[in-house]
C-alpha atoms as a PDB file:
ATOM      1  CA  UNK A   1     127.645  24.220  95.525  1.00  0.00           C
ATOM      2  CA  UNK A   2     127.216  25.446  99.079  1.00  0.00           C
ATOM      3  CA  UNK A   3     123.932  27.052 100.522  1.00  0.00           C
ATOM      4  CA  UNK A   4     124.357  30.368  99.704  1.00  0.00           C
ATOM      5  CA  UNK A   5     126.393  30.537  96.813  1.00  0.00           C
ATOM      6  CA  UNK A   6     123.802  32.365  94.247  1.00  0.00           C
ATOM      7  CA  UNK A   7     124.033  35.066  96.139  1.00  0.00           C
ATOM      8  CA  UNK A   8     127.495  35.893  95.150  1.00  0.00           C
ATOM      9  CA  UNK A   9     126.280  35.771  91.481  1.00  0.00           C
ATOM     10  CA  UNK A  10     125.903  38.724  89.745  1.00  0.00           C
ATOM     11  CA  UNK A  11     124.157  39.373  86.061  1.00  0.00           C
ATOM     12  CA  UNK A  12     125.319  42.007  83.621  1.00  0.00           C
ATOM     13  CA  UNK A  13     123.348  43.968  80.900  1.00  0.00           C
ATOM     14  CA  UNK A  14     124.765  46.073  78.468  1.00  0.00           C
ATOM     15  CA  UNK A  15     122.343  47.818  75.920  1.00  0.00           C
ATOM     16  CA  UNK A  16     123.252  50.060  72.669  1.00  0.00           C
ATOM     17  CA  UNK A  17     121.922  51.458  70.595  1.00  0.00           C
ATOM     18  CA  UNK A  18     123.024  50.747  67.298  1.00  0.00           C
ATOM     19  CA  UNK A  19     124.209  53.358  65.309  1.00  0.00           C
ATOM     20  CA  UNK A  20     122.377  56.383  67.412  1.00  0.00           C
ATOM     21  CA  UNK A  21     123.886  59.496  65.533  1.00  0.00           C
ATOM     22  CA  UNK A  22     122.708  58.408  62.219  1.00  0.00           C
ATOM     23  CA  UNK A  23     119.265  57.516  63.340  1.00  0.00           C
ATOM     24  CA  UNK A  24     118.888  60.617  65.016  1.00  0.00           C
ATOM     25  CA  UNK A  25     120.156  62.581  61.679  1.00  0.00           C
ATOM     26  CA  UNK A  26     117.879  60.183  59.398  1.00  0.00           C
ATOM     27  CA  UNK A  27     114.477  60.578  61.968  1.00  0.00           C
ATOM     28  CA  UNK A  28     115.004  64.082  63.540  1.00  0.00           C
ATOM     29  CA  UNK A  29     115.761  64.451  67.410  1.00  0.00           C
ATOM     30  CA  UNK A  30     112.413  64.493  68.389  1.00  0.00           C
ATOM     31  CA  UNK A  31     111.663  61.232  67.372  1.00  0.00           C
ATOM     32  CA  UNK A  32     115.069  59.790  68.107  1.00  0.00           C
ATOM     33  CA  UNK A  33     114.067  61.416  72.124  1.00  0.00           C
ATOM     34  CA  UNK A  34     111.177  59.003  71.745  1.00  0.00           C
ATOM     35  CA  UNK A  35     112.830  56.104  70.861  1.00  0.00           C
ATOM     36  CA  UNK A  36     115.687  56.141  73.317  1.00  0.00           C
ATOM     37  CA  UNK A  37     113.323  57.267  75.988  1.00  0.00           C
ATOM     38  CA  UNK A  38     111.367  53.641  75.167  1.00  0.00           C
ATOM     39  CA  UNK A  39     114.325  52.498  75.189  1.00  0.00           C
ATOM     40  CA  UNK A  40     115.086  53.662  78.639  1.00  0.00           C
ATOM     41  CA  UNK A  41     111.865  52.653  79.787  1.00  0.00           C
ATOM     42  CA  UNK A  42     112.210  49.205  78.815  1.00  0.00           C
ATOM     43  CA  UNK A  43     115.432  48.963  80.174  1.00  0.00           C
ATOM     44  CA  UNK A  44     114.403  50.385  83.623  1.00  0.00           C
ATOM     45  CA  UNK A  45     111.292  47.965  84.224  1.00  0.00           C
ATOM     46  CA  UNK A  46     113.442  45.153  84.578  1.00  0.00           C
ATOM     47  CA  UNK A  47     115.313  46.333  87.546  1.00  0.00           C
ATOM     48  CA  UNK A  48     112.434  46.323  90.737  1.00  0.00           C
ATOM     49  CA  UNK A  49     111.482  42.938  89.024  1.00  0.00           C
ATOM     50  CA  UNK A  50     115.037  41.120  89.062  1.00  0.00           C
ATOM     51  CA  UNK A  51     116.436  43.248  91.935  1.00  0.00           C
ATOM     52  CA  UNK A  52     118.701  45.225  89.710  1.00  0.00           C
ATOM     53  CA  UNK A  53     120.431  48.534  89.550  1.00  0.00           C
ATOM     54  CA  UNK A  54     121.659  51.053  87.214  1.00  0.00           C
ATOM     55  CA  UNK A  55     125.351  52.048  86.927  1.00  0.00           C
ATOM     56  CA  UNK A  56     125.861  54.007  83.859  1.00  0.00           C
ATOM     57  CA  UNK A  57     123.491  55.460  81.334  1.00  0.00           C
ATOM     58  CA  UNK A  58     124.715  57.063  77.812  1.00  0.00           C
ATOM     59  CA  UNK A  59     123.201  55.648  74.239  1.00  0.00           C
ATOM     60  CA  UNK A  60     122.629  52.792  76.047  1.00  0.00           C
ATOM     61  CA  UNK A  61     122.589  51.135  79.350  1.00  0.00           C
ATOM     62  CA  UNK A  62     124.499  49.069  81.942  1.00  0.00           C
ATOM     63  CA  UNK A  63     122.794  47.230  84.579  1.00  0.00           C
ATOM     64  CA  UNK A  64     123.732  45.256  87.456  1.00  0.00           C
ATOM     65  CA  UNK A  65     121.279  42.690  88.784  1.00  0.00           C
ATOM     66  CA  UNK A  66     121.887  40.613  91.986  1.00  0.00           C
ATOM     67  CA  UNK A  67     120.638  37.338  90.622  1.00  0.00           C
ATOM     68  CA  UNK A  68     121.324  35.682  86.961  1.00  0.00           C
ATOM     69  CA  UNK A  69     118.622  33.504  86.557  1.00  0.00           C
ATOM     70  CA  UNK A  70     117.019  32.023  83.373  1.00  0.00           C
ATOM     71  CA  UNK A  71     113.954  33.515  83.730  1.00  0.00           C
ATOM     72  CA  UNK A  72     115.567  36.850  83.980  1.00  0.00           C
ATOM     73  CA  UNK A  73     117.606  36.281  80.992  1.00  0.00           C
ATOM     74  CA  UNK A  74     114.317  35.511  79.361  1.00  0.00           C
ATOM     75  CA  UNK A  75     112.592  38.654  80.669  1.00  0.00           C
ATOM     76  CA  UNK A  76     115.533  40.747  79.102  1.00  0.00           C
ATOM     77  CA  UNK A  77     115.005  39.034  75.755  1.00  0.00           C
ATOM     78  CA  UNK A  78     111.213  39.546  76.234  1.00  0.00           C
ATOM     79  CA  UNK A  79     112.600  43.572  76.755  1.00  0.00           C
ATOM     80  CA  UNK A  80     114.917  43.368  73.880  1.00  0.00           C
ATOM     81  CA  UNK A  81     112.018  41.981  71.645  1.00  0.00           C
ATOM     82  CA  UNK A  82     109.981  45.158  72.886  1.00  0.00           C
ATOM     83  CA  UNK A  83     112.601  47.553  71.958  1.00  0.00           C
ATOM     84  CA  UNK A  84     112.742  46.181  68.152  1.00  0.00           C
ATOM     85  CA  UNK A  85     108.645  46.638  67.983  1.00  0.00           C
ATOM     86  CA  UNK A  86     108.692  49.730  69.280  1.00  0.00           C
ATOM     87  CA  UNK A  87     111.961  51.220  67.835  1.00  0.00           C
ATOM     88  CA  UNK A  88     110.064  49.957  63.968  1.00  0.00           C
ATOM     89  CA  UNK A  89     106.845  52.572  65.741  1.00  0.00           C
ATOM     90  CA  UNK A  90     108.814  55.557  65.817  1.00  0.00           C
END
C-alpha cells in the first residue's frame, strides 16, 4: 500500500430505527421525541471524535467518516450498545 493511501478510505454508518411508527403509537410521541433524540445524540458524538460528518438525517442517520479504523468501528458498537440501554429507559 503506498504512503498515503488511508486517506482515500472512507467509513459509512447507517442507523434506523427499527420499526419507528409503531413505537411511537405504542409509547406516545413524547417519549418516542426522547428516544430518537438519544438516539441522535449518540449518533452525533462520534463524529468530532472520528472526524466524521453528517449527510442525511430522517428515523435514522447516515454518516460519513474520513477514516475506517477498528477502533472506530468499535466506538460505533460501543454507541450502538448505548442506544439499546437507553432506548429499554424510555
Amino acid at each position: 500500500m503506498q504512503n498515503g493511501a488511508m486517506a482515500d478510505v472512507r467509513a459509512l454508518l447507517l442507523t434506523d430505527v427499527v420499526d419507528s411508527t409503531r413505537i411511537a403509537e405504542t409509547i406516545g410521541d413524547s417519549r418516542a421525541a426522547q428516544l430518537w433524540a438519544a438516539h441522535d445524540r449518540c449518533a452525533r458524538d462520534l463524529l468530532p471524535r472520528w472526524r466524521g460528518r453528517e449527510i442525511d438525517k430522517t428515523d435514522g442517520m447516515l454518516l460519513l467518516f474520513d477514516a475506517a479504523t477498528l477502533t472506530s468501528s468499535l466506538r460505533m458498537m460501543d454507541c450502538k450498545t448505548k442506544m439499546s440501554t437507553t432506548s429499554k429507559k424510555v
